[in-house]
N, C-alpha and C. Protein backbone atom coordinates (compact mmCIF):
# COMPACT_ATOMS: atom_id res chain seq x y z
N UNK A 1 100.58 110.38 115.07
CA UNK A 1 100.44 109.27 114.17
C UNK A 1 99.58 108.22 114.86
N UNK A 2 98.79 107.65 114.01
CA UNK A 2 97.59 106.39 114.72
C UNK A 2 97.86 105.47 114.07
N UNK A 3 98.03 104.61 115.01
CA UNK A 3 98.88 103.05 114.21
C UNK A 3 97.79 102.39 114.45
N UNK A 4 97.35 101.38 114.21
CA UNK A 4 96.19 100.15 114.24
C UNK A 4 96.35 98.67 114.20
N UNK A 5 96.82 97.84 114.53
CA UNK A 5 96.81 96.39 114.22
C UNK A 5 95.50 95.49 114.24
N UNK A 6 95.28 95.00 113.43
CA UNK A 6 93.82 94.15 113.40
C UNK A 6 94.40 92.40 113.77
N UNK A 7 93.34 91.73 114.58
CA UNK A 7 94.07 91.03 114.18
C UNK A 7 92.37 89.94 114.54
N UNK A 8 93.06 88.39 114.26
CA UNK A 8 92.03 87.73 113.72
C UNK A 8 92.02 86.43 114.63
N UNK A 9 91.59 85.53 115.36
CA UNK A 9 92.19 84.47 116.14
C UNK A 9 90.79 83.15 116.03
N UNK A 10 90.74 82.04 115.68
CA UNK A 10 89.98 80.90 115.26
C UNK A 10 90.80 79.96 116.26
N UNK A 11 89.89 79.31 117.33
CA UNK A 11 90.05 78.36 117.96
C UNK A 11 89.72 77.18 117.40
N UNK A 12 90.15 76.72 117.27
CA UNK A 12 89.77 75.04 116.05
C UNK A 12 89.86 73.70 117.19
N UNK A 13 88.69 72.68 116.64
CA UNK A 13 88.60 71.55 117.87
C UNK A 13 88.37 70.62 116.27
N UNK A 14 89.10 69.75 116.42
CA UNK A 14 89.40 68.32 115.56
C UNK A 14 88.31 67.30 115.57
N UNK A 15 87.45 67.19 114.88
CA UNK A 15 86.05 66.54 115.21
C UNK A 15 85.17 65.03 114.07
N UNK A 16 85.80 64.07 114.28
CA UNK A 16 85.22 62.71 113.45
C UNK A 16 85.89 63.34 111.75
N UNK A 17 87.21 63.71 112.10
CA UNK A 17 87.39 63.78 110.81
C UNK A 17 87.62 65.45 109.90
N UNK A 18 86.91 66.21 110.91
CA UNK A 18 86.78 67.78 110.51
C UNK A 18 87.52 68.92 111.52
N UNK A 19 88.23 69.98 111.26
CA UNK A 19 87.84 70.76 111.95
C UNK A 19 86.91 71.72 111.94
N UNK A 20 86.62 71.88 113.19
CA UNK A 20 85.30 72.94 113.55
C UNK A 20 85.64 74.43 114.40
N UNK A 21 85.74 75.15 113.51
CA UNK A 21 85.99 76.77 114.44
C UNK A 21 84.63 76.70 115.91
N UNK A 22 85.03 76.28 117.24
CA UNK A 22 84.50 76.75 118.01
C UNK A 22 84.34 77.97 119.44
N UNK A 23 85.65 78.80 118.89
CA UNK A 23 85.17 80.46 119.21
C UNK A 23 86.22 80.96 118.12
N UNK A 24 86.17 82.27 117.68
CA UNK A 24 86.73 83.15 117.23
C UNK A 24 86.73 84.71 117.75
N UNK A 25 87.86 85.40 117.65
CA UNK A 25 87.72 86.75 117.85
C UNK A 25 88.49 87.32 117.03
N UNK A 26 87.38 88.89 116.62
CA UNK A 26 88.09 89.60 115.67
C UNK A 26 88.28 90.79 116.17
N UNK A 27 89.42 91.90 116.56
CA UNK A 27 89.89 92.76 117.24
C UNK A 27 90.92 93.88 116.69
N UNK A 28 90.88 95.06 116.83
CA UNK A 28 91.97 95.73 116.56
C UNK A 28 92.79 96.35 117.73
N UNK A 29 94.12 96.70 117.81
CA UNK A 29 94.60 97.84 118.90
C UNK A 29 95.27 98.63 118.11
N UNK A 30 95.44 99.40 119.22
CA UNK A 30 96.64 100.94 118.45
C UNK A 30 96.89 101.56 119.36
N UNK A 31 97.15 103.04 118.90
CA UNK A 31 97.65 104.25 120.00
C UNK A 31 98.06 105.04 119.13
N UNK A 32 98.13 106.15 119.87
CA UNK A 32 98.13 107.33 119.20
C UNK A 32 100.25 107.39 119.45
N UNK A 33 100.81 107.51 118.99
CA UNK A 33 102.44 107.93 118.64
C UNK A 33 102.61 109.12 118.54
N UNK A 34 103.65 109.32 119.59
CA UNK A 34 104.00 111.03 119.03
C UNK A 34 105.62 111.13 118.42
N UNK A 35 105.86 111.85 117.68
CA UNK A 35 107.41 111.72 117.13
C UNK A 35 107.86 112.94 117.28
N UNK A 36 108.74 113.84 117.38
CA UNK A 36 109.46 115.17 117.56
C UNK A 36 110.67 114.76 116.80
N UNK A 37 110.15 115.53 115.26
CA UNK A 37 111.48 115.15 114.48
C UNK A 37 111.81 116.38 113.87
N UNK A 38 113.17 116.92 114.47
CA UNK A 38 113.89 118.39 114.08
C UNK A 38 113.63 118.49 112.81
N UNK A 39 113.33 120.18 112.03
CA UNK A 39 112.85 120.24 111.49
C UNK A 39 113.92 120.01 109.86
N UNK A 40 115.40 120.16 110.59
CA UNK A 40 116.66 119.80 109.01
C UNK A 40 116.48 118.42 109.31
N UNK A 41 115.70 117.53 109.65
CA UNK A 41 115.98 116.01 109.67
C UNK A 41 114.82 115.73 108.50
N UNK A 42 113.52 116.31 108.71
CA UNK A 42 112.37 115.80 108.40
C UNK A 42 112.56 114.82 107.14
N UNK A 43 113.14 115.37 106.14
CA UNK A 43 113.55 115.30 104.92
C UNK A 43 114.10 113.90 105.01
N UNK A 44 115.62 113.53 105.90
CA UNK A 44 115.84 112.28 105.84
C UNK A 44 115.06 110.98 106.47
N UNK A 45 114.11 111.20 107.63
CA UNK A 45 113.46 111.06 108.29
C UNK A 45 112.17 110.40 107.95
N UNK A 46 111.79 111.03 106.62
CA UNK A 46 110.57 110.41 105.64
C UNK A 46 110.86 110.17 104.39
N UNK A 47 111.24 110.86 103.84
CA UNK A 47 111.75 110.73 102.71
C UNK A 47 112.68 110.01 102.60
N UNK A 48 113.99 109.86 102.69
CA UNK A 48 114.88 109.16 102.33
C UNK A 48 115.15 108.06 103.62
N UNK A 49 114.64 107.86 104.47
CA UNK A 49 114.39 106.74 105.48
C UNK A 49 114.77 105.38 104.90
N UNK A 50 116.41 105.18 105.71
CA UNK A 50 116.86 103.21 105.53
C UNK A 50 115.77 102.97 105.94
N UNK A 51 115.74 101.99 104.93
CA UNK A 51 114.43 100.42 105.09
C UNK A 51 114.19 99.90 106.55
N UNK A 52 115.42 100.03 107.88
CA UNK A 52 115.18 99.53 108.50
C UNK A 52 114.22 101.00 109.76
N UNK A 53 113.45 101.64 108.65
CA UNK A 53 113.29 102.95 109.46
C UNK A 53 111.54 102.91 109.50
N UNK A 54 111.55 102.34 107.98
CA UNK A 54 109.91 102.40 107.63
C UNK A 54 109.24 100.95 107.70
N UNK A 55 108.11 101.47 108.14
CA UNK A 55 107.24 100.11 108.30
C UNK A 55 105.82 100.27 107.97
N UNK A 56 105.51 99.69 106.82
CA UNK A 56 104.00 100.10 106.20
C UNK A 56 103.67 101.53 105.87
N UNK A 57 104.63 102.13 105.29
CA UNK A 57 104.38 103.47 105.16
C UNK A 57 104.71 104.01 106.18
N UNK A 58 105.00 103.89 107.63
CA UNK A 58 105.31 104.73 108.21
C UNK A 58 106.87 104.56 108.94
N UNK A 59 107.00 105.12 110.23
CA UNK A 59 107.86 104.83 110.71
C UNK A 59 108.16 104.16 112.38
N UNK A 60 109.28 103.57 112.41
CA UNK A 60 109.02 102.67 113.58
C UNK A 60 109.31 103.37 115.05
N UNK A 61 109.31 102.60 115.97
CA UNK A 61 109.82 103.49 116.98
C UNK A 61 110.85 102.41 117.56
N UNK A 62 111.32 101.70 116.70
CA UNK A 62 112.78 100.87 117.38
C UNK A 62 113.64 101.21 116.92
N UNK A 63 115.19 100.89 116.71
CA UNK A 63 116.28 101.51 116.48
C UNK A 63 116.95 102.71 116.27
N UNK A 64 116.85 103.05 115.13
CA UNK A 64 116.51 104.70 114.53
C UNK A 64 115.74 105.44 114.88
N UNK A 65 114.33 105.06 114.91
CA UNK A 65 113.55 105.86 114.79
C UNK A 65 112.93 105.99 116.74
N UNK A 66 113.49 105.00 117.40
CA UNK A 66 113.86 105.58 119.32
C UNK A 66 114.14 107.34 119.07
N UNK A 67 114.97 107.79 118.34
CA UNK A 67 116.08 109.11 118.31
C UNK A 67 114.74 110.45 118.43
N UNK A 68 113.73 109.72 117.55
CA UNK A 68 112.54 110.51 117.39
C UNK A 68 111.23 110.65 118.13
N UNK A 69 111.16 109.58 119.13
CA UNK A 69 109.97 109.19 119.26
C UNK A 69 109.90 109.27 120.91
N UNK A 70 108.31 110.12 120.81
CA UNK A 70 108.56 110.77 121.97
C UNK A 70 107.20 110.54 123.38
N UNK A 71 106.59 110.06 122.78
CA UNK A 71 104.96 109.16 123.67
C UNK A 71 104.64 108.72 122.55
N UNK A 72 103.78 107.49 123.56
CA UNK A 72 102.81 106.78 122.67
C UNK A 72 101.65 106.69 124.07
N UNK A 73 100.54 106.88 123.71
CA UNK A 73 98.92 105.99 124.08
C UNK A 73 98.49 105.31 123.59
N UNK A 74 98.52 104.22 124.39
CA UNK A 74 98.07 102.64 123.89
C UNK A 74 99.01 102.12 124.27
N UNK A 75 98.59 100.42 123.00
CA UNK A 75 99.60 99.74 123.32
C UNK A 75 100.80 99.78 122.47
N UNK A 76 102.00 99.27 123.07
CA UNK A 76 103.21 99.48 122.28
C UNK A 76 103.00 98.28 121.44
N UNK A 77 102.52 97.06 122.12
CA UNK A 77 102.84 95.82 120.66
C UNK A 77 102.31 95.97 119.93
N UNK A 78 100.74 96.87 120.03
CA UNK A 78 99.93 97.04 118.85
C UNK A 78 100.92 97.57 117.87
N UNK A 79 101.85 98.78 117.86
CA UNK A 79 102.48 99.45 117.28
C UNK A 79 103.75 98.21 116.56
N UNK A 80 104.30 97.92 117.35
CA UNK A 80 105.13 97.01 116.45
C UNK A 80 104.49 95.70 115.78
N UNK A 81 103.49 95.44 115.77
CA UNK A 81 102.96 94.64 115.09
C UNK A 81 102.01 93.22 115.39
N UNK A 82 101.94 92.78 116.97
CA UNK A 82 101.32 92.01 117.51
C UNK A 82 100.92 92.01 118.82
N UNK A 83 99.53 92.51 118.99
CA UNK A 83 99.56 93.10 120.50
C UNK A 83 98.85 92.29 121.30
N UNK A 84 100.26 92.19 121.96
CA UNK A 84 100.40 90.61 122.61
C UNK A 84 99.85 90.63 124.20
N UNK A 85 99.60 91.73 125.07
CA UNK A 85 98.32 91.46 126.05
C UNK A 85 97.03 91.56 125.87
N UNK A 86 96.53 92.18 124.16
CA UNK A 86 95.18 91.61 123.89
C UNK A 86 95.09 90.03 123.50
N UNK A 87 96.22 89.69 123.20
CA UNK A 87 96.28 88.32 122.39
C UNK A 87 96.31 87.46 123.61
N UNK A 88 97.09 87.65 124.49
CA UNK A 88 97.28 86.88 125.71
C UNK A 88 95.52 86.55 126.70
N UNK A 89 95.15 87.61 126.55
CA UNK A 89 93.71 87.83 127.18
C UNK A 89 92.64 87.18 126.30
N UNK A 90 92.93 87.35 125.29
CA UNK A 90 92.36 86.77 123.95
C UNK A 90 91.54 84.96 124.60
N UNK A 91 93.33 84.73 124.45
CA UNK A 91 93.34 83.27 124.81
C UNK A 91 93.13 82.73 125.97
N UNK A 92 93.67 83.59 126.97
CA UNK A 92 92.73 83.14 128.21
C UNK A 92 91.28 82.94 128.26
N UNK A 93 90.41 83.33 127.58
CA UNK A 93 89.27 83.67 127.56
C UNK A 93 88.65 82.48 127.05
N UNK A 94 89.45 81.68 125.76
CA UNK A 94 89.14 80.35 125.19
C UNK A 94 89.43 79.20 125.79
N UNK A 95 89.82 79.31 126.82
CA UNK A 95 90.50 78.65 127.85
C UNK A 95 92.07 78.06 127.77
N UNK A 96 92.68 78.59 127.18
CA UNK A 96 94.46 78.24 127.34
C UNK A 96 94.58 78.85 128.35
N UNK A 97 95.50 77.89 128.34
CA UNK A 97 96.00 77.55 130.22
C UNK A 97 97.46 78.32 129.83
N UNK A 98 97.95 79.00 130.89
CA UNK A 98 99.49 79.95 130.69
C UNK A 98 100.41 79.56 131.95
């Protein structure tokens, strides 16, 4: 499974009244997920999957779906939804101070 997060970041400086975007970056991450899900599960697994199982059509790799999930390449925050050492690097780069 190939998960993807895009994400979007506008540095804004407050200027006589305006703001002014002076850097932006636009970026995606991901990784490739691997899942090993027995084959009498599949069924509950995708198909009938509690809400707290699916995420955008697919499935997660926290709670429940740990039981299944078996590598990932990449990043993991990309996968859950905010991938937070591109974001961190992101901002270093605009100069926030950490």
């Amino acid at each position: 499974l190939e998960v993807m997060t895009g994400c979007c970041l506008h540095k804004v400086e407050y200027n006589n009244g305006d703001w002014i975007v002076v850097d932006r970056s636009i970026w995606s991450s991901g990784a490739l997920v691997e899942f090993n899900v027995d084959e009498d599960l599949i069924e509950k697994f995708f198909v009938n999957a509690p809400i707290s199982l699916v995420a955008a059509g697919s499935a997660t790799i926290e709670g429940y779906g740990q039981l299944f999930f078996k590598k990932i390449n990449g990043s993991y925050t990309a996968v859950l939804g905010l991938p937070l050492f591109e974001l961190h690097q992101e901002l270093k780069r605009m100069g926030f101070k950490f």
